[in-house]
N, C-alpha and C. Protein backbone atom coordinates (compact mmCIF):
# COMPACT_ATOMS: atom_id res chain seq x y z
N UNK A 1 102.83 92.34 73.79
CA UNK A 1 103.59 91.40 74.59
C UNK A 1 102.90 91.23 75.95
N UNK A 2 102.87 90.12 76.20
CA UNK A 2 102.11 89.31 78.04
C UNK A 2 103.34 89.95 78.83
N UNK A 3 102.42 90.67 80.07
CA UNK A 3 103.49 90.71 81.02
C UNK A 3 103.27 89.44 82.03
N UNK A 4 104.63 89.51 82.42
CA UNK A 4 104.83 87.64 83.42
C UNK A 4 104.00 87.78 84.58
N UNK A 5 103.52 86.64 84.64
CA UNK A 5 102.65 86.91 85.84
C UNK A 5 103.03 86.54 86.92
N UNK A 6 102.66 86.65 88.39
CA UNK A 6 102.96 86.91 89.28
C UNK A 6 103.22 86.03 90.23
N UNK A 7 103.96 85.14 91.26
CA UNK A 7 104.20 84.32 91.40
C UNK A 7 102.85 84.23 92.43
N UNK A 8 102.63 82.48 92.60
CA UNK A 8 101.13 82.90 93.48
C UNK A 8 101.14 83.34 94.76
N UNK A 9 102.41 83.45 95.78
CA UNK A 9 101.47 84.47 96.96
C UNK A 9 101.29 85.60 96.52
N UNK A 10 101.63 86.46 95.51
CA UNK A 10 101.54 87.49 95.60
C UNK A 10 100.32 87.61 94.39
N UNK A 11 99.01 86.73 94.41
CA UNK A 11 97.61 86.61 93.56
C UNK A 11 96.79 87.60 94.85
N UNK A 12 96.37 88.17 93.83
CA UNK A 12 95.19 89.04 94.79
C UNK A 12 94.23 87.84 95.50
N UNK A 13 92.95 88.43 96.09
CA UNK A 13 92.62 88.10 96.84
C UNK A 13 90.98 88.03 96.67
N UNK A 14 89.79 87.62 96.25
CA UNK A 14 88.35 88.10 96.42
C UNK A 14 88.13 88.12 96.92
N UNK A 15 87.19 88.83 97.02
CA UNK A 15 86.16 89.20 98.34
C UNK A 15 84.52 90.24 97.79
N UNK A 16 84.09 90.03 98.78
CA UNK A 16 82.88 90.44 98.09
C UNK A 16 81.89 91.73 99.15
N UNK A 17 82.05 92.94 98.95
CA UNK A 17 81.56 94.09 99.68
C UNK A 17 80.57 94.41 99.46
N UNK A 18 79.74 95.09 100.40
CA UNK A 18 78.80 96.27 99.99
C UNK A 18 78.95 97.56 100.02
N UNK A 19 78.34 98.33 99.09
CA UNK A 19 78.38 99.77 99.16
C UNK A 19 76.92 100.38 99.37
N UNK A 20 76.50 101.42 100.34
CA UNK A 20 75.66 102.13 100.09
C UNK A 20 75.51 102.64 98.54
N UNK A 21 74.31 103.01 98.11
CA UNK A 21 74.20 103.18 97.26
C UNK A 21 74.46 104.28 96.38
N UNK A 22 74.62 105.42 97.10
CA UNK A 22 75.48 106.93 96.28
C UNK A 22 76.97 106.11 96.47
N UNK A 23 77.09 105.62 97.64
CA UNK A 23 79.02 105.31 97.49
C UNK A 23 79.38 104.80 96.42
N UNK A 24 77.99 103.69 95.76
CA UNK A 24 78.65 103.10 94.27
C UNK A 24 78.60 103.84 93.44
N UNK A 25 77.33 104.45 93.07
CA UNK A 25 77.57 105.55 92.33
C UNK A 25 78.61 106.23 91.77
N UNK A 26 79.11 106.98 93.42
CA UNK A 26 80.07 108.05 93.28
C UNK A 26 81.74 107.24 92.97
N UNK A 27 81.77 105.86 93.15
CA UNK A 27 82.86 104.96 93.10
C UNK A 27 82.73 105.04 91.33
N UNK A 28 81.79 104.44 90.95
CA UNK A 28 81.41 103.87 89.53
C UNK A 28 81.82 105.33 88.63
N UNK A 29 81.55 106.07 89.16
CA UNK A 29 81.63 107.61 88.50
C UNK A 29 83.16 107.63 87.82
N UNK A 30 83.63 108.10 89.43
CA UNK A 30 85.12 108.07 89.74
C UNK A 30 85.81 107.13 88.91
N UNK A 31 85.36 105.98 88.66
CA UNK A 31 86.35 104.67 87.86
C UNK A 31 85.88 105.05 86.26
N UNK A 32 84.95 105.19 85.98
CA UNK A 32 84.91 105.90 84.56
C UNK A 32 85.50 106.66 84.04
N UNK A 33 85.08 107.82 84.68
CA UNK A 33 85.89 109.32 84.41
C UNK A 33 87.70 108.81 84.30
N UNK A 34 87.66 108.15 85.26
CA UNK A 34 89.85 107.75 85.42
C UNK A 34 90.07 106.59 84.80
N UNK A 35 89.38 106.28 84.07
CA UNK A 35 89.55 104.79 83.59
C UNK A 35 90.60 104.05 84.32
N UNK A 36 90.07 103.80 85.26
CA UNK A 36 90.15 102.75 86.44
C UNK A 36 89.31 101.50 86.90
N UNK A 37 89.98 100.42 87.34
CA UNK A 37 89.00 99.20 87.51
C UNK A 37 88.48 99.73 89.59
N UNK A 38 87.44 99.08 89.23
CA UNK A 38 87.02 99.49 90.72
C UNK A 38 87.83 99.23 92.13
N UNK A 39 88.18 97.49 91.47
CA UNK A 39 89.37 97.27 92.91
C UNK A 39 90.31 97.69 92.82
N UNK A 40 91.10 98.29 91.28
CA UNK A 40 92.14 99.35 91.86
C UNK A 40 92.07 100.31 92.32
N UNK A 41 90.86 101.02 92.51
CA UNK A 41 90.61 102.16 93.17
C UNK A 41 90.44 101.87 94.66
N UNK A 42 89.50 100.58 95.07
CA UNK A 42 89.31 100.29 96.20
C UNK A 42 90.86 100.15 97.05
N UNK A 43 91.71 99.35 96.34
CA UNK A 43 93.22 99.30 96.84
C UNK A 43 93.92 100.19 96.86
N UNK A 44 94.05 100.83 96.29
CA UNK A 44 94.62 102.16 96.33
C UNK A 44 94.11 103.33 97.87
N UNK A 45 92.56 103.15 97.98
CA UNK A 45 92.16 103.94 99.05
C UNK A 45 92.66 103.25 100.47
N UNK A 46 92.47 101.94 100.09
CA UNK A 46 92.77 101.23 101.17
C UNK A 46 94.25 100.84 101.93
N UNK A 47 95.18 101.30 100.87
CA UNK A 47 96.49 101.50 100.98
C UNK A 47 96.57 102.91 101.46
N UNK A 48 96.05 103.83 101.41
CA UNK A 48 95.87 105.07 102.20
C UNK A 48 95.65 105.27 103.13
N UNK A 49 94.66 104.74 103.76
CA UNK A 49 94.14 104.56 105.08
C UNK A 49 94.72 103.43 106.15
N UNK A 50 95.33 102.57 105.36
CA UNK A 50 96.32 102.10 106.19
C UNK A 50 97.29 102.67 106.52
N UNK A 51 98.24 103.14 105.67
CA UNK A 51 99.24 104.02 105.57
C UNK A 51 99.15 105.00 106.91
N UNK A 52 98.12 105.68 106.96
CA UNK A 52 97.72 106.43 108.15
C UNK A 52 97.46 106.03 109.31
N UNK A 53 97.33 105.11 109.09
CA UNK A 53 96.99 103.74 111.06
C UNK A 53 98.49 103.22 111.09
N UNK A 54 99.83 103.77 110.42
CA UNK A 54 101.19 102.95 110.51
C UNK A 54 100.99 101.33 109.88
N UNK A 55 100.05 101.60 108.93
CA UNK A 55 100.87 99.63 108.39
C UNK A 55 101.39 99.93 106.78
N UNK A 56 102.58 99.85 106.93
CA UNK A 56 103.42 100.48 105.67
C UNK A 56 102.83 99.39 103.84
N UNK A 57 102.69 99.84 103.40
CA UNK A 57 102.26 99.71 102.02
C UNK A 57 103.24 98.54 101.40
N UNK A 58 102.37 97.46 100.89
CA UNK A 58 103.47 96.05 100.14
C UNK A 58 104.05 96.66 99.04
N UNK A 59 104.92 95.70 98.25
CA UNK A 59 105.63 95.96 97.00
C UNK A 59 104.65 95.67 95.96
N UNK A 60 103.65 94.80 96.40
CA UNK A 60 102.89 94.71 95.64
C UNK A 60 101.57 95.91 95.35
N UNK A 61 101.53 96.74 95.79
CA UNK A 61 100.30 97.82 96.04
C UNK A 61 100.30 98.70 94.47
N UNK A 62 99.25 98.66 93.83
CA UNK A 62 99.48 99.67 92.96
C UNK A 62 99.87 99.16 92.30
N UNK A 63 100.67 98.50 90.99
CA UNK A 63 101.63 98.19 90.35
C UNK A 63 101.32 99.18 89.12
N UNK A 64 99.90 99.42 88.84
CA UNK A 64 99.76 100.34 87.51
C UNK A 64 100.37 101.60 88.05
């Protein structure tokens, strides 16, 4: 069964980064081993580190 999708403000967002090159590595590693997609990992860290500067986490963060 399709889960419903999401109304559009709440559509992610692209964007396009760089990583040093052990960081991908050690990212690419990390998302294997956890069978994880990379930008959920990236969001997830990044919801952390916000979290810690006081900007409280959306409803949307995480959903897996």
């Amino acid at each position: 069964m399709a889960r419903e999708k999401r109304p559009e403000e709440e559509h992610c967002q692209k964007v396009s980064i760089s990583f040093e090159p052990k960081q991908f590595e050690q990212l690419l590693d990390y998302c294997q081993k956890e069978e994880r997609s990379m930008a959920w990992c990236i969001r997830k860290a990044l919801t952390a580190w916000l979290a810690e500067r006081g900007y409280p986490p959306t409803d949307t963060t995480l959903r897996r």
